[in-house]
C-alpha atoms as a PDB file:
ATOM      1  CA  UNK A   1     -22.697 -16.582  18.873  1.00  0.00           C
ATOM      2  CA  UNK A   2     -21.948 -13.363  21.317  1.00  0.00           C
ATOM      3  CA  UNK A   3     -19.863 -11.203  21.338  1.00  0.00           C
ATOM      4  CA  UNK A   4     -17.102  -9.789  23.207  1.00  0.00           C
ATOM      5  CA  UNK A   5     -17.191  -6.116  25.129  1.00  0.00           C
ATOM      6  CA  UNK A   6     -13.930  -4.653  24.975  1.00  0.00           C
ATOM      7  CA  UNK A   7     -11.964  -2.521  27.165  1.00  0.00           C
ATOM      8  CA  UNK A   8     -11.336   0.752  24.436  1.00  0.00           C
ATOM      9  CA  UNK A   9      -7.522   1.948  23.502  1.00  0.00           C
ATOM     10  CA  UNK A  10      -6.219   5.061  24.925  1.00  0.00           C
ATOM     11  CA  UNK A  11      -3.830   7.142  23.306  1.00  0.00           C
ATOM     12  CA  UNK A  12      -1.555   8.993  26.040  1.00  0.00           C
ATOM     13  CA  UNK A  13       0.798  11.277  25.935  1.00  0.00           C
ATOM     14  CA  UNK A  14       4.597  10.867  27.050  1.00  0.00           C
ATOM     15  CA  UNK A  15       5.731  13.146  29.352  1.00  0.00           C
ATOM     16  CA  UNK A  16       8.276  15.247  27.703  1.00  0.00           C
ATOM     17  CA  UNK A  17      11.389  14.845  29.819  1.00  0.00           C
ATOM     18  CA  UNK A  18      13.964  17.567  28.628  1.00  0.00           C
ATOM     19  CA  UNK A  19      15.420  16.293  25.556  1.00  0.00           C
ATOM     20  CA  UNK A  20      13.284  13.373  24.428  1.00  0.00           C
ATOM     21  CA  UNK A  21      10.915  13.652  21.749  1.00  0.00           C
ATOM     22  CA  UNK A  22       7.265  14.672  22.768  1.00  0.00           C
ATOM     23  CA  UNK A  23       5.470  11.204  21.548  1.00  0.00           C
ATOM     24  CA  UNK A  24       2.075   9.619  21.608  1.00  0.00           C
ATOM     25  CA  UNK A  25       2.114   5.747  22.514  1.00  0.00           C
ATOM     26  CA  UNK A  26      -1.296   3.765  21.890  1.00  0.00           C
ATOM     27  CA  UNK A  27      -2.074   1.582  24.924  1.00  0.00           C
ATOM     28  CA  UNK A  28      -4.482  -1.138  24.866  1.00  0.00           C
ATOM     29  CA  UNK A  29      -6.180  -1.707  28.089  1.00  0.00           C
ATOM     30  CA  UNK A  30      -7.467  -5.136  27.814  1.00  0.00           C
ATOM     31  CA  UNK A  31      -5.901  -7.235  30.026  1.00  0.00           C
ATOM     32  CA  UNK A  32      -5.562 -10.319  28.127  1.00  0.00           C
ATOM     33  CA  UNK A  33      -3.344  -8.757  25.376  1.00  0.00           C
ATOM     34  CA  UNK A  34       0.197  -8.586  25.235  1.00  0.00           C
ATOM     35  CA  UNK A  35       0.939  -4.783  25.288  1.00  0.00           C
ATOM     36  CA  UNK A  36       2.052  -3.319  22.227  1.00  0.00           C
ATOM     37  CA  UNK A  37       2.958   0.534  22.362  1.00  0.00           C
ATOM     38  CA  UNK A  38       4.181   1.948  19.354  1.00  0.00           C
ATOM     39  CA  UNK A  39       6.023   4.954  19.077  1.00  0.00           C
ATOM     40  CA  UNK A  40       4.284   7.569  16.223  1.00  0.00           C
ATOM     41  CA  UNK A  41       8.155   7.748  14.608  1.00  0.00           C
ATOM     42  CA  UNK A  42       7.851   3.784  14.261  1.00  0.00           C
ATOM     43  CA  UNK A  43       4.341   3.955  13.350  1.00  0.00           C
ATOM     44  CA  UNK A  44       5.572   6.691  10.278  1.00  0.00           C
ATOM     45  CA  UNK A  45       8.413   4.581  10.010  1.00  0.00           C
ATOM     46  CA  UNK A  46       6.080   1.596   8.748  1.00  0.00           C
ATOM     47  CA  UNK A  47       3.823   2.944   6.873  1.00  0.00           C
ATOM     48  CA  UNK A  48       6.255   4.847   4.949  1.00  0.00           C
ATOM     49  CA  UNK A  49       8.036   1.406   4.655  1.00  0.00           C
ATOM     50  CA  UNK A  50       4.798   0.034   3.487  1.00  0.00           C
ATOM     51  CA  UNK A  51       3.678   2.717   0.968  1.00  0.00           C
ATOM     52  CA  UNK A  52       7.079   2.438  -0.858  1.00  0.00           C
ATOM     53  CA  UNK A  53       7.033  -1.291  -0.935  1.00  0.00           C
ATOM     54  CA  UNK A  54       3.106  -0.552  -2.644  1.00  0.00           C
ATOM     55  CA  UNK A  55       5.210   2.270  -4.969  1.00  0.00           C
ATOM     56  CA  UNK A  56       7.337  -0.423  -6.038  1.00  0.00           C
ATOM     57  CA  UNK A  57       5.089  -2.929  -6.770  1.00  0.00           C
ATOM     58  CA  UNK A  58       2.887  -1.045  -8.576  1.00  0.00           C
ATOM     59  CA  UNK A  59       5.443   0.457 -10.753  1.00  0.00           C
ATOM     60  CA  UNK A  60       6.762  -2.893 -11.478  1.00  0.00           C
ATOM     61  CA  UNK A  61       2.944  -4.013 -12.427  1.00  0.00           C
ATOM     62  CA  UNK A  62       2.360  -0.534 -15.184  1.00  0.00           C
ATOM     63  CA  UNK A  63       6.127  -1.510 -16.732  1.00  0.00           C
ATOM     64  CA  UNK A  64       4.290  -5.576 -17.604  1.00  0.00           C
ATOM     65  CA  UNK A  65       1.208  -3.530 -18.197  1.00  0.00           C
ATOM     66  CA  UNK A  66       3.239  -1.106 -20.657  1.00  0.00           C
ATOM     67  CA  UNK A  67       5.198  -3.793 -22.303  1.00  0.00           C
ATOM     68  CA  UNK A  68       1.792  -5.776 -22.853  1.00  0.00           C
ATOM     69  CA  UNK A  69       0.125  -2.762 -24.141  1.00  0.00           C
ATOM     70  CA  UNK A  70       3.311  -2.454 -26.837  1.00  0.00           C
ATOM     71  CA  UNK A  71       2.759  -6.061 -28.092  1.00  0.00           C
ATOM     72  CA  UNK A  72      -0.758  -5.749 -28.489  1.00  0.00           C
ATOM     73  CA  UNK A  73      -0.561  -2.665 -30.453  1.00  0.00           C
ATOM     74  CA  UNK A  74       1.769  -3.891 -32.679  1.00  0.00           C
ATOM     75  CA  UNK A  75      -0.315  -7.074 -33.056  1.00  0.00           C
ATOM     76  CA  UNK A  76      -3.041  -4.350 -33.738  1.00  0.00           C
ATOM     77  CA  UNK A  77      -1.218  -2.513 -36.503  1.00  0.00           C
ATOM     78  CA  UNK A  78      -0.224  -5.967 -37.999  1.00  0.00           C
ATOM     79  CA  UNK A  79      -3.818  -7.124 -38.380  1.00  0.00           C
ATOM     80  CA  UNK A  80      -5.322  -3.638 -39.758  1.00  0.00           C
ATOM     81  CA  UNK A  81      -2.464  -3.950 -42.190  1.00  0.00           C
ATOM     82  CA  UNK A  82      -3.706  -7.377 -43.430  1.00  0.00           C
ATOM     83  CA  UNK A  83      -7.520  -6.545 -43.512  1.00  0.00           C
ATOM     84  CA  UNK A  84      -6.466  -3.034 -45.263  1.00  0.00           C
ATOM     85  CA  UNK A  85      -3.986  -4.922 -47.847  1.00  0.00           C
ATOM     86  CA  UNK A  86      -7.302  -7.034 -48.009  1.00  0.00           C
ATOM     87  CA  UNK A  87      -9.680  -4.657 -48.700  1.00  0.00           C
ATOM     88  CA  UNK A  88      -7.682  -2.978 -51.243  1.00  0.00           C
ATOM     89  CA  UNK A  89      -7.027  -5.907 -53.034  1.00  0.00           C
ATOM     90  CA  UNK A  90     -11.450  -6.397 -53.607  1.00  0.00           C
END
């Protein structure tokens, strides 16, 4: 199997034209691709997008995690209750 030499991206600068936002697009220079340029607001956009989708999810997984936790520890204290009742009755 061989591999494939690649054209590397370049990241230039937008000229700043008066009012518009001074931005960095990345441009891929390989020919076969479709371009994609992304705009650093839609890249922050994203991942901030992303990370509070992760913040979400994860909060929703340490709630079931908490609620577990609860059950088994009263489970616990049931048990320990039994083997004391147990051992006091020897």
């Amino acid at each position: 199997m061989t591999g494939e030499i690649r054209e590397p991206e370049v990241i230039t600068p937008k000229p700043n034209l008066g009012d518009t936002n001074d931005e960095n697009s990345i441009i891929n220079l390989n020919s076969d691709d479709e371009p994609n340029n992304i705009s650093r607001d839609q890249l922050q956009d994203f991942l901030n997008n992303v990370m509070q989708a992760i913040r979400a999810e994860s909060a929703k997984q340490t709630a079931a995690l908490q609620e577990e936790s609860k059950k088994q520890t009263a489970l616990l204290k049931a048990e320990s209750a039994k083997l004391t009742s147990a051992a006091e009755s020897l």
